[in-house]
Protein backbone atom coordinates (compact mmCIF):
# COMPACT_ATOMS: atom_id res chain seq x y z
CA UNK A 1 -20.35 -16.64 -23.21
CA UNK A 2 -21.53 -15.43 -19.82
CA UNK A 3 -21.70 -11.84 -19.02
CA UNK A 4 -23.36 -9.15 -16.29
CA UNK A 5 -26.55 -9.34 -15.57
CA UNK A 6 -28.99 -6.00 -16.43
CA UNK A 7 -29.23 -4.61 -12.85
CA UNK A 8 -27.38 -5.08 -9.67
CA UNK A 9 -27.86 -3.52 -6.10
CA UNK A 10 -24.36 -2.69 -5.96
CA UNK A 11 -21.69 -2.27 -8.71
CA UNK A 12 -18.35 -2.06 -7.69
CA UNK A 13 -15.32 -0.54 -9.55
CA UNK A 14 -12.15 -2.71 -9.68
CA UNK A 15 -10.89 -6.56 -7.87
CA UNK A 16 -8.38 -5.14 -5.47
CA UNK A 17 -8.76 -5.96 -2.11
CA UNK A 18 -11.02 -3.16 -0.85
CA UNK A 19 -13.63 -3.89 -3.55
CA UNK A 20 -13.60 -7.63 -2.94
CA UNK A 21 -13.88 -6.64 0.99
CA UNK A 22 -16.84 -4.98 0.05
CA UNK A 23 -18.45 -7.28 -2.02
CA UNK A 24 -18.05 -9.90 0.48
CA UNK A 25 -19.53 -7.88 3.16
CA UNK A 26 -22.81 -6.84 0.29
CA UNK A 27 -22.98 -10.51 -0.79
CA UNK A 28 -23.14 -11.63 2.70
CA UNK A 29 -26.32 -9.34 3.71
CA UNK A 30 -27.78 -10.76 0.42
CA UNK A 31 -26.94 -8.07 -1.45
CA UNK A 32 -26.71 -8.33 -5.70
CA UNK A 33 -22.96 -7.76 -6.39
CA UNK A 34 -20.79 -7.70 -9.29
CA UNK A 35 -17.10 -6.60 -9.44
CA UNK A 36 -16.42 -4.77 -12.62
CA UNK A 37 -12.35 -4.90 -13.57
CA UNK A 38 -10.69 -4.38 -16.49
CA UNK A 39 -7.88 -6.22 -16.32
CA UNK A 40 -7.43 -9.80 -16.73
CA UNK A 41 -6.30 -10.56 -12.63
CA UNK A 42 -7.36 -9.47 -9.57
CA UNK A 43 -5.49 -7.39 -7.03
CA UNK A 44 -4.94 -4.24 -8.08
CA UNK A 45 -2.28 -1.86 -5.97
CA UNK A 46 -1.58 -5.53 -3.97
CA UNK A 47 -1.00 -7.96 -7.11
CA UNK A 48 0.81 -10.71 -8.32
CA UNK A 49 2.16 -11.21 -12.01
CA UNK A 50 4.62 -13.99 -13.68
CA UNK A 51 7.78 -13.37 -15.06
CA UNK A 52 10.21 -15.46 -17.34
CA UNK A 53 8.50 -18.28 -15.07
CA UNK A 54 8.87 -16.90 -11.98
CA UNK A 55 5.83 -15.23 -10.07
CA UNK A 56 6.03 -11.64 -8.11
CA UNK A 57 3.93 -9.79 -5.68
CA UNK A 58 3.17 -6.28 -6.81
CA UNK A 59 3.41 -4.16 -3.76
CA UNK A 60 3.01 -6.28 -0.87
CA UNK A 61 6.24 -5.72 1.46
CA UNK A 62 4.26 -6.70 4.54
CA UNK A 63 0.96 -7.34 6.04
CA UNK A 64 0.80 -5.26 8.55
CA UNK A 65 -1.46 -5.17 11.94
CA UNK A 66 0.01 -8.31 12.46
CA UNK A 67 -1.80 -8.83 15.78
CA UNK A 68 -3.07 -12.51 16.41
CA UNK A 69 -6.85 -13.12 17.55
CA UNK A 70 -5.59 -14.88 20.68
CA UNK A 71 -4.35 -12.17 21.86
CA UNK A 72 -6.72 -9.36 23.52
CA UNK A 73 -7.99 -6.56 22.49
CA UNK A 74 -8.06 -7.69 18.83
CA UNK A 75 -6.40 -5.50 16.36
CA UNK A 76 -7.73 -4.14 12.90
CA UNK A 77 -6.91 -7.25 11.19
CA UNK A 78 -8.50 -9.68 13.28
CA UNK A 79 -11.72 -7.55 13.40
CA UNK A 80 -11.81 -7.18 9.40
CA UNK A 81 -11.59 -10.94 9.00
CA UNK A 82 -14.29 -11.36 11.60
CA UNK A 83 -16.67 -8.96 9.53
CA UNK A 84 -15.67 -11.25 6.38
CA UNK A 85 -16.29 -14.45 8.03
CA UNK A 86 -12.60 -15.88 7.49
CA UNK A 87 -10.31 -17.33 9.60
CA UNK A 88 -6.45 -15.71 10.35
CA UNK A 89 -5.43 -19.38 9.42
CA UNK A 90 -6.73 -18.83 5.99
CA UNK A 91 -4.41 -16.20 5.41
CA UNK A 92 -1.55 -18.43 6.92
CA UNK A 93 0.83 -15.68 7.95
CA UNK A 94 4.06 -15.65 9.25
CA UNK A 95 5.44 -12.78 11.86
CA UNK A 96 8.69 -11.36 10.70
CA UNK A 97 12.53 -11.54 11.94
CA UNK A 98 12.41 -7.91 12.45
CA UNK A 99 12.96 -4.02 10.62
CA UNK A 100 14.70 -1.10 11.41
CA UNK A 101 15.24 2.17 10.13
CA UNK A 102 18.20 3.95 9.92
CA UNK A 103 19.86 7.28 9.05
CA UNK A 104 23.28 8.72 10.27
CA UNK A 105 24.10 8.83 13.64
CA UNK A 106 20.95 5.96 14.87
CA UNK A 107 19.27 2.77 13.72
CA UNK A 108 15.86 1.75 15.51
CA UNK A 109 15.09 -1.54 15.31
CA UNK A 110 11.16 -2.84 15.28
CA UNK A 111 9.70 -6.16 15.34
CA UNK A 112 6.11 -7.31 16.31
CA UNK A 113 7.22 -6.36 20.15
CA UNK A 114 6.93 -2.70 20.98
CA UNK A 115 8.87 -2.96 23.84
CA UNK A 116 11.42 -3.29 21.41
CA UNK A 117 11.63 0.13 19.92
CA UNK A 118 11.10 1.71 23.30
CA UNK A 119 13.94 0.46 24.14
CA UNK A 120 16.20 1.69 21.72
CA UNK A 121 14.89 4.72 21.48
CA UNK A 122 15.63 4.84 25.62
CA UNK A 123 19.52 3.95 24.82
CA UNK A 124 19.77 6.34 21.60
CA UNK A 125 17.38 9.09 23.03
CA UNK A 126 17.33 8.99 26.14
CA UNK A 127 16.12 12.33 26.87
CA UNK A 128 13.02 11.75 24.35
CA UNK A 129 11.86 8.53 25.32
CA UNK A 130 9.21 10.52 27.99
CA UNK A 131 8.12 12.61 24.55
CA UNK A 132 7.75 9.48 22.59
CA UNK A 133 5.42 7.52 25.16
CA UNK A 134 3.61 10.62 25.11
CA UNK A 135 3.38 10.28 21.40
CA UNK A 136 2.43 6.79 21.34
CA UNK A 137 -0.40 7.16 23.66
CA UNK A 138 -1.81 10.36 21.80
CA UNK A 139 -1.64 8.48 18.57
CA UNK A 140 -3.24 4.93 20.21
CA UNK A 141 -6.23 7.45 21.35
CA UNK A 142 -6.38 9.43 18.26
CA UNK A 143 -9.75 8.65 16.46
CA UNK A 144 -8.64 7.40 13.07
CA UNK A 145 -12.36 6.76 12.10
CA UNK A 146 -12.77 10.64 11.98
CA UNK A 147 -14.36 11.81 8.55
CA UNK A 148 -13.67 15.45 9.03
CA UNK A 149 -12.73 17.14 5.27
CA UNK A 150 -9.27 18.75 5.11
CA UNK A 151 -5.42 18.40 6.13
CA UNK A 152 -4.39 17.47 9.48
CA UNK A 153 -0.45 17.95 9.88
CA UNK A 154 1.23 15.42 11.62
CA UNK A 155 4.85 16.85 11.70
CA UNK A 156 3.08 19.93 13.78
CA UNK A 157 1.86 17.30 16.03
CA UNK A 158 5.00 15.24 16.95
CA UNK A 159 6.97 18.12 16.88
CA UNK A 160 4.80 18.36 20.46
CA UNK A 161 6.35 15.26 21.72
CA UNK A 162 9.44 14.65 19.98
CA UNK A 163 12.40 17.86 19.67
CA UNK A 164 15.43 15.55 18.33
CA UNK A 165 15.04 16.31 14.53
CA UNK A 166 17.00 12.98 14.11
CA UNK A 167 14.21 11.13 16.06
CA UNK A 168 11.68 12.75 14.29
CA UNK A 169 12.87 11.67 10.93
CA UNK A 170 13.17 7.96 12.07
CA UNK A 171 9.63 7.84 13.26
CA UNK A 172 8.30 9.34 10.35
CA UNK A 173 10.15 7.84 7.35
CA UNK A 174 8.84 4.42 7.35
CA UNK A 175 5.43 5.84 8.26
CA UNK A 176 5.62 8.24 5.40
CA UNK A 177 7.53 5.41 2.77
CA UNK A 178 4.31 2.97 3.70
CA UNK A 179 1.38 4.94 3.08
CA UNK A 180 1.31 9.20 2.37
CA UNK A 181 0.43 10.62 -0.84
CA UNK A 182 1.77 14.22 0.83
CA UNK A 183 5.57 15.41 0.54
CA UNK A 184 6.99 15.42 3.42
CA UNK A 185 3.93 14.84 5.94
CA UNK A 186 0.40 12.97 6.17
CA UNK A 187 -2.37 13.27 7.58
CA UNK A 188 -2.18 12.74 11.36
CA UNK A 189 -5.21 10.28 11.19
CA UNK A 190 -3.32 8.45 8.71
CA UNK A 191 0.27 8.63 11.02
CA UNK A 192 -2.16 7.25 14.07
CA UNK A 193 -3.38 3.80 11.64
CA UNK A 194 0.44 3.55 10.48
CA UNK A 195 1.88 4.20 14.54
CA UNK A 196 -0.31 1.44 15.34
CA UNK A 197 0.00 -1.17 11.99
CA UNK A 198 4.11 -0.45 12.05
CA UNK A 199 5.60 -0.20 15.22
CA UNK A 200 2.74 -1.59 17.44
CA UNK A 201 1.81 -4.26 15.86
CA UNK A 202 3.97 -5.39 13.72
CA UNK A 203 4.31 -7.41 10.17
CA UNK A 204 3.11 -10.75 8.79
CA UNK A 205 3.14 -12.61 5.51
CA UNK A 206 2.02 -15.16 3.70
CA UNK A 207 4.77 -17.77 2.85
CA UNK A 208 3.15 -17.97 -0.85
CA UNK A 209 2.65 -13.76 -0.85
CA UNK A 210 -0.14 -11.86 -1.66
CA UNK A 211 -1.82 -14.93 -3.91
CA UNK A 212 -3.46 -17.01 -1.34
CA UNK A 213 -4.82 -13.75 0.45
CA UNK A 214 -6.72 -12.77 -3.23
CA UNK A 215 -7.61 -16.45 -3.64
CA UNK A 216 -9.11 -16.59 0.04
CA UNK A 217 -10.99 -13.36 -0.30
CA UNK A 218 -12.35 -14.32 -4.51
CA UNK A 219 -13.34 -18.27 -2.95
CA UNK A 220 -15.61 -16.38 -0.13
CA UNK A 221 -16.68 -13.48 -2.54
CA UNK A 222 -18.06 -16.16 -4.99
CA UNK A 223 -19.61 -18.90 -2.09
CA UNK A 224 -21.92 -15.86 -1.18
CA UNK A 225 -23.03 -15.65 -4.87
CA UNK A 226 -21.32 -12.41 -5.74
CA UNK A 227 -20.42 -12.47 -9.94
CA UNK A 228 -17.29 -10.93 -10.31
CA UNK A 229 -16.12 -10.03 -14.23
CA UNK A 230 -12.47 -9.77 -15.40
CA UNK A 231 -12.18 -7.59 -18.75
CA UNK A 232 -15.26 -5.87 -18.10
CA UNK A 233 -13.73 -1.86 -18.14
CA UNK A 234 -16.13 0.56 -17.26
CA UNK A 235 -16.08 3.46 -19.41
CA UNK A 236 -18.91 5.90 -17.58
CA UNK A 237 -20.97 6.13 -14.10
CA UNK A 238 -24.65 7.16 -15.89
CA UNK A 239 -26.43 9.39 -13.40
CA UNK A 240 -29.75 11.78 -13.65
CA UNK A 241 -30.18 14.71 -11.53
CA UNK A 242 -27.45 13.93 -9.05
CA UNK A 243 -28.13 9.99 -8.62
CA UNK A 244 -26.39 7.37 -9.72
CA UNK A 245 -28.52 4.72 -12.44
CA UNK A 246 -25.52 2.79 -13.13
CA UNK A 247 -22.46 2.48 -15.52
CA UNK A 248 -21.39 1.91 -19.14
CA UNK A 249 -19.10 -0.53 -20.39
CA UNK A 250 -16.16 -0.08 -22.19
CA UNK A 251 -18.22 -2.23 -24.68
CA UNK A 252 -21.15 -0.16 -24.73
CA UNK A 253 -23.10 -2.34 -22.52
CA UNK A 254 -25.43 -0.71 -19.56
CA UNK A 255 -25.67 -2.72 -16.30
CA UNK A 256 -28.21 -0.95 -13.85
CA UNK A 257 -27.51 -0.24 -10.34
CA UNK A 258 -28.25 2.26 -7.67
CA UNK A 259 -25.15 2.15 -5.68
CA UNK A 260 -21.38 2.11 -7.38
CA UNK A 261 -18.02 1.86 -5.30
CA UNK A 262 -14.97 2.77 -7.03
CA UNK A 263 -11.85 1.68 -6.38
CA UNK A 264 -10.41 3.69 -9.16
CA UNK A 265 -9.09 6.56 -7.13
CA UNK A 266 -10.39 10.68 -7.08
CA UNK A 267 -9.52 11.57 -10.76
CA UNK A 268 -10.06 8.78 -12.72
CA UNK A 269 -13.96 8.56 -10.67
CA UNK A 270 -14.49 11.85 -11.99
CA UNK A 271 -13.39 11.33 -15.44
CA UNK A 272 -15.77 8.30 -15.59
CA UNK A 273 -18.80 10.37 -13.54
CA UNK A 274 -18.15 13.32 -16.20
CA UNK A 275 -19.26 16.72 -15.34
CA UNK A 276 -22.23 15.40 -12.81
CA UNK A 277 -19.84 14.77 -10.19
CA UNK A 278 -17.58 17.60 -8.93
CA UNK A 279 -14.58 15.66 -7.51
CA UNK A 280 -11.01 17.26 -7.20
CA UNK A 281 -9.06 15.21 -10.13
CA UNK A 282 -5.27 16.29 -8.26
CA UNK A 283 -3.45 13.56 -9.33
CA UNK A 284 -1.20 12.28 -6.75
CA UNK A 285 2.00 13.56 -6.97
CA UNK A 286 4.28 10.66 -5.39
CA UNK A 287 6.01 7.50 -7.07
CA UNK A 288 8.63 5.00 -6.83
CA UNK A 289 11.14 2.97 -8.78
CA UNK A 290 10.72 -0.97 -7.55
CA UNK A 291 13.35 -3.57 -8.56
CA UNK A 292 13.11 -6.95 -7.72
CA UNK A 293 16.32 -9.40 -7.60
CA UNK A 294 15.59 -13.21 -7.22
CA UNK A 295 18.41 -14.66 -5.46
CA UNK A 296 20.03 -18.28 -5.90
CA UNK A 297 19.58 -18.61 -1.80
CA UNK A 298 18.16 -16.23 1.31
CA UNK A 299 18.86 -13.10 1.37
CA UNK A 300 20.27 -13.29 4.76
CA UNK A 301 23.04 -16.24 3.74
CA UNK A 302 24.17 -12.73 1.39
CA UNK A 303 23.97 -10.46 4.29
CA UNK A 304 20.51 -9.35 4.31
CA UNK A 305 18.21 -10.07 7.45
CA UNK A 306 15.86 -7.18 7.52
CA UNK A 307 12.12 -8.11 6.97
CA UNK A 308 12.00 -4.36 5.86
CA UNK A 309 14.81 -1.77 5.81
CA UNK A 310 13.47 2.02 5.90
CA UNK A 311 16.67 4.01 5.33
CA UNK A 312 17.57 7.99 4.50
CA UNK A 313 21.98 8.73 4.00
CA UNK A 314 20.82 12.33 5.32
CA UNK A 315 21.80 13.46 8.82
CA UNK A 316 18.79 15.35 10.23
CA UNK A 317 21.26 16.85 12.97
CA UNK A 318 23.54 18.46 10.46
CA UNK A 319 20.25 20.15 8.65
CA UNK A 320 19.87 17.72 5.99
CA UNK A 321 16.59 16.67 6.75
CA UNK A 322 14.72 13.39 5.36
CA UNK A 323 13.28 14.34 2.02
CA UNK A 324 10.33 12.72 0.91
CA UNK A 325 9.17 14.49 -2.32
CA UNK A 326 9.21 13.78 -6.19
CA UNK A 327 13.11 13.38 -7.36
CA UNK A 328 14.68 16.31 -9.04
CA UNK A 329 16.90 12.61 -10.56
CA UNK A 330 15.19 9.93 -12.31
CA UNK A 331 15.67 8.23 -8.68
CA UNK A 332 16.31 9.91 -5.42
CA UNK A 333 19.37 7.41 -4.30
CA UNK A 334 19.31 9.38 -1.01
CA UNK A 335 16.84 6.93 0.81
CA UNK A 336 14.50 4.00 0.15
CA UNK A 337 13.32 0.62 1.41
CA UNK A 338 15.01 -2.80 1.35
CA UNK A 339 13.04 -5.72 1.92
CA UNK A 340 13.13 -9.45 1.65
CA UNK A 341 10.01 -11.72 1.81
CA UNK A 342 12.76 -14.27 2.85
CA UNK A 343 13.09 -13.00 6.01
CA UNK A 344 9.47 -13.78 8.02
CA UNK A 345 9.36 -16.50 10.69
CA UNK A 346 8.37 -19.21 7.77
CA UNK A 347 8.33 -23.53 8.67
CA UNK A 348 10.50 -23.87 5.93
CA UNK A 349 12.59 -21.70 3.35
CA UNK A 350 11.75 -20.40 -0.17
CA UNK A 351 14.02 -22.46 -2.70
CA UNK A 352 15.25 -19.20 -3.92
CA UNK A 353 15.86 -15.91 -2.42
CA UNK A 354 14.31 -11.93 -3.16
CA UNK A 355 15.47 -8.80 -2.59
CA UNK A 356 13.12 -5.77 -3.30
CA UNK A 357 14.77 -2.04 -3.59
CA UNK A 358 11.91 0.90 -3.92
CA UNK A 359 13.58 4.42 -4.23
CA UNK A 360 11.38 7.83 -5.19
CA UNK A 361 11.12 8.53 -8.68
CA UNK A 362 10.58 11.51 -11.36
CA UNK A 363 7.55 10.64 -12.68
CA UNK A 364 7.94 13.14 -15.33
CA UNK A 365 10.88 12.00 -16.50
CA UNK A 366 10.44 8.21 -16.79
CA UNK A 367 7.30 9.31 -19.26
CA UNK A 368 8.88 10.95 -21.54
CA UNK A 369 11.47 8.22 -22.33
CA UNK A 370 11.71 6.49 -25.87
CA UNK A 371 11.18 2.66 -25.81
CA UNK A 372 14.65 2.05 -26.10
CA UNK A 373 16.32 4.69 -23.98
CA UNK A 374 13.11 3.34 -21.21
CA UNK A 375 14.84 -0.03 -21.44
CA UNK A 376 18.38 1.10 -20.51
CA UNK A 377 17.45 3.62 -17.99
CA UNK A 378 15.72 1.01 -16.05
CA UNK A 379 19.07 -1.10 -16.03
CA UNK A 380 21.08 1.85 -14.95
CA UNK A 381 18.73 3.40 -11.91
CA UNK A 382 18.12 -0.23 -10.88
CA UNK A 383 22.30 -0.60 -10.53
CA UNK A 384 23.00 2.70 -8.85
CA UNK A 385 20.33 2.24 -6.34
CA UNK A 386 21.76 -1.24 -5.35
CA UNK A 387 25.13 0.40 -4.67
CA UNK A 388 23.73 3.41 -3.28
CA UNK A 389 22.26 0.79 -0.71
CA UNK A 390 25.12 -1.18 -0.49
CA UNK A 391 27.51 1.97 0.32
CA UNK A 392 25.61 3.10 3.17
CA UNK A 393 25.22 -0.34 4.40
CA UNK A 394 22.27 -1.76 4.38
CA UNK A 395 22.24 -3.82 1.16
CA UNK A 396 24.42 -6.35 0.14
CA UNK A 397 26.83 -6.38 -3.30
CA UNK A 398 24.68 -7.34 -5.65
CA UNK A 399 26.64 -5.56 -8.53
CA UNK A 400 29.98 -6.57 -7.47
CA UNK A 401 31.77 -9.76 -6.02
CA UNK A 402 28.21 -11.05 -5.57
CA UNK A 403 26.37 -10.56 -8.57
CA UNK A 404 26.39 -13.85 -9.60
CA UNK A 405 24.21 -14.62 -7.04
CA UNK A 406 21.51 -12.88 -8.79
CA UNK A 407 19.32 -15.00 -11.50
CA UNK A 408 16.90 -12.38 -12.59
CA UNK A 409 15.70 -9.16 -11.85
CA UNK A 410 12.58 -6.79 -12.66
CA UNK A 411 12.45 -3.00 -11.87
CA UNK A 412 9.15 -1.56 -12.51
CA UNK A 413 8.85 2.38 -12.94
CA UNK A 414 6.23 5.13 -12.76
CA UNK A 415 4.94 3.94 -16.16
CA UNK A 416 4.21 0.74 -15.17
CA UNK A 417 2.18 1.74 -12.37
CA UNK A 418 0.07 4.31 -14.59
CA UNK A 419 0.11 1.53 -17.25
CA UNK A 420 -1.64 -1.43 -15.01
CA UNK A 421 -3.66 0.93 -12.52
CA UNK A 422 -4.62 4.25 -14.42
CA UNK A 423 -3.51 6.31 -11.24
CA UNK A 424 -1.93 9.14 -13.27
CA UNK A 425 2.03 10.02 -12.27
CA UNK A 426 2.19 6.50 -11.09
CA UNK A 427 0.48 7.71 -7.95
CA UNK A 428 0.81 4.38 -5.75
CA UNK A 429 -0.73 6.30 -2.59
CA UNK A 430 -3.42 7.98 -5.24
CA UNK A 431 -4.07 11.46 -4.95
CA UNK A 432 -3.12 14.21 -1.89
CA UNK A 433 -6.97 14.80 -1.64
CA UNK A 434 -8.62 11.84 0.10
CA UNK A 435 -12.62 11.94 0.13
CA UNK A 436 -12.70 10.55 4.15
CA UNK A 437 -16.63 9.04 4.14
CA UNK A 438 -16.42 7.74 0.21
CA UNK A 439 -19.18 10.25 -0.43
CA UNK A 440 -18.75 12.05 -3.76
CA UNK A 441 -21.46 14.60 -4.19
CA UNK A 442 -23.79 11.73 -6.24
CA UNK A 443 -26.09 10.00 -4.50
CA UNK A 444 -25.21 6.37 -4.99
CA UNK A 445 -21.53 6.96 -5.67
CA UNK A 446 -18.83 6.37 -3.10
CA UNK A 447 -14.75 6.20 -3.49
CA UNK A 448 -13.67 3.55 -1.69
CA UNK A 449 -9.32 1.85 -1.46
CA UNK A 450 -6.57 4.61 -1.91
CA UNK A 451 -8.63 7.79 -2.30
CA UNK A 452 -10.67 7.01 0.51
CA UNK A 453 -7.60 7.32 2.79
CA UNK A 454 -6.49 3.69 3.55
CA UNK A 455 -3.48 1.82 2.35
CA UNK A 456 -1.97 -1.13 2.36
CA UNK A 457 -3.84 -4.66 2.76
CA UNK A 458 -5.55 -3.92 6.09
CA UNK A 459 -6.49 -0.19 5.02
CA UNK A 460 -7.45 -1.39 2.02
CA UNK A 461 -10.36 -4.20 3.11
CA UNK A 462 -11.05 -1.55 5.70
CA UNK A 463 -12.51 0.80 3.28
CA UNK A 464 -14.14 -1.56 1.95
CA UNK A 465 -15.90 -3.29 4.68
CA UNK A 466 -16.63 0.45 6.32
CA UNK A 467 -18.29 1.92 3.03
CA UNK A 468 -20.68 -1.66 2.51
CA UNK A 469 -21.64 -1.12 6.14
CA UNK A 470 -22.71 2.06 5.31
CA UNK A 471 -24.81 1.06 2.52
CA UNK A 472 -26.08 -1.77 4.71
CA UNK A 473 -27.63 0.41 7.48
């Protein structure tokens, strides 16, 4: 049986899409590159997994950045694929029908036009809309590259631009739902990515989902030599007198290297570099309840035509602000996101439909359930956040008259994400600290994916690409 080779120039820590970014961009350069996962697929945070015979993304709503190359200046997206030498056809996406977010009293509506959501927020706000162009063009010159250590508030920030506390929440839930490990806030270079990847650029997808963008991204990875190993856990980062030689296997086996990347996130890099690396180990502090319903037809035929729904039942103008923090509840039923990768500008349509529901979640209290009582639990918060949905409405019955529409389901929990990524909590956004430049303190040893600060697909090969180019100067 085949297995790593003694020494590499570069080791990198886990097959999601910002360590296969980066070993493309190594391997390319001629670098020696192996991927080191543990698990038996690729993917990580942006996955894919098969069900009862029935296969499911694991958190890919939407590409976003969804900016084509024809059109000038290129966006984030088209420039990463350019570094990686592939195509946008390769990745064969599809723009969507259009979002919105909505809350009491307004509903925005956002599609892959910005004109679109200046517009409406013109009708609804009329005496904001000079506050938001203001906004828009402080976060389109914000420098989101900057690797400055600490907090920057963004609700400080827009509260510059924007007064309307209704407006406020809008903007920032769907910013805040797609990417912050922070309650209530991010990081105002992390607002300026998601200003620009949500609302002025806009979302695509893959009519197959995440699969052919990890099968694209593995095909180029291996064509430049790069060895990638599946089941290969590392158990330690080995380092003398603050540099990095390598790491350990969960098998015992050493595998030499002077540089590591680890995709792992802050606290689980620090348990593996042990005491020689001082690295905050905060685990995040955020996570979610996901349920998936596959549908005998689309989504919209049941009166759902969202790409993405961002919604809160709160009314911001009666005090009862947007709340985006653990739930005091197993769920927080209060607001969540709908979504339907039925609903994307597609050649043809799926044979059957989906429905995806992701609500905040106790973390706490979905690990300390028994097997059984897990089981049941998961049944009961996946019902009541359907109607929840469907009483403020922007689901459709799914419980009721039209449940028979409905030929399977999933609902994945806190536990599930701790159980398939390590990130402790179920931290999907990884931990409130985010190490900016990858360093870590070891000489060798750099963080890159979540804990670097970028999310999602795009932020993801991002980090990747930006931390091998680092190495490779």
């Amino acid at each position: 049986m085949a297995s790593p080779a003694e020494s590499y120039d570069v080791l990198i820590i886990g097959a999601g899409l910002s360590g296969l970014a980066a070993g493309i961009r190594l391997a390319h350069y001629e670098k020696r590159v192996a991927i080191l996962e543990r698990h038996t697929t690729i993917g990580g945070l942006n996955s894919f997994y098969q069900l009862r015979g029935r296969r499911h993304d694991v958190g890919l709503h939407a590409v976003t950045n969804f900016r084509p190359p024809t059109l000038k200046p290129l966006g984030p997206l088209a420039k990463l694929l350019r570094q990686l030498r592939i195509s946008w056809d390769e990745f064969d996406l599809a723009p969507q029908c259009g979002s919105r977010v909505t809350m009491p009293g307004a509903s925005l509506r956002f599609t892959n036009d910005f004109a679109g959501l200046q517009g409406d927020v013109a009708e609804q706000f009329p005496g904001q809309i000079d506050g938001f162009n203001r906004l828009d063009a402080a976060s389109m010159d914000a420098d989101t590259f900057d690797e400055s250590p600490g907090f920057q508030p963004s609700r400080e920030r827009v509260r510059e631009f924007i007064t309307d506390p209704l407006l406020e929440d809008l903007l920032f839930a769907p910013v805040l739902f797609y990417g912050s490990p922070t309650p209530h806030d991010c990081d105002w270079r992390q607002f300026a990515i998601l200003w620009r990847a949500l609302y002025r650029e806009g979302f695509g997808r893959p009519f197959d989902g995440v699969k052919p963008i990890l099968k694209t991204l593995v095909r180029r990875y291996k064509a430049l030599g790069g060895d990638l190993w599946l089941r290969h856990g590392v158990k330690a980062i080995r380092s003398s007198n603050g540099t990095i030689l390598g790491v350990t296997l969960d098998d015992g086996t050493e595998i030499d290297a002077p540089h590591v990347l680890s995709s792992a996130g802050l606290p689980q890099t620090a348990d593996l570099a042990g005491d020689a690396a001082e690295l905050p180990r905060d685990p995040g502090p955020l996570s979610f309840v996901e349920s998936i319903s596959v549908l005998d037809r689309p989504a919209a035929e049941l009166g759902y035509d969202d790409t993405v729904t961002f919604y809160s039942t709160r009314d911001p103008r009666a005090g009862d602000r947007f709340r985006y923090a653990n739930s005091e509840e197993p769920c927080d039923l209060t607001s969540g996101i709908a979504c339907s990768p039925d609903n994307y500008q597609y050649d043809a349509p799926h044979e059957e439909g989906c429905l995806r529901l992701t609500v905040l979640a106790n973390p706490q209290y979905w690990a300390g359930l028994e097997p059984d009582a897990y089981q049941a639990e998961k049944a009961r918060w996946h019902a009541a956040a359907l109607d929840a949905g469907r009483d403020f409405g922007v689901l459709p019955d799914l419980t009721g008259a039209q449940a028979s529409h409905v030929l399977d389901t999933d609902v994945f929990t806190p536990n599930t994400i701790t159980r398939f990524t390590g990130h402790p909590n179920g931290a999907v956004y990884g931990s409130a600290t985010k190490l900016r430049d990858g360093r870590t303190g070891l000489e060798g040893l750099h963080v890159i994916g979540t804990d670097q600060g970028y999310l999602g697909i795009v932020g993801a090969m991002l980090s990747g690409v930006s931390i091998a180019n680092r190495l490779l100067t």
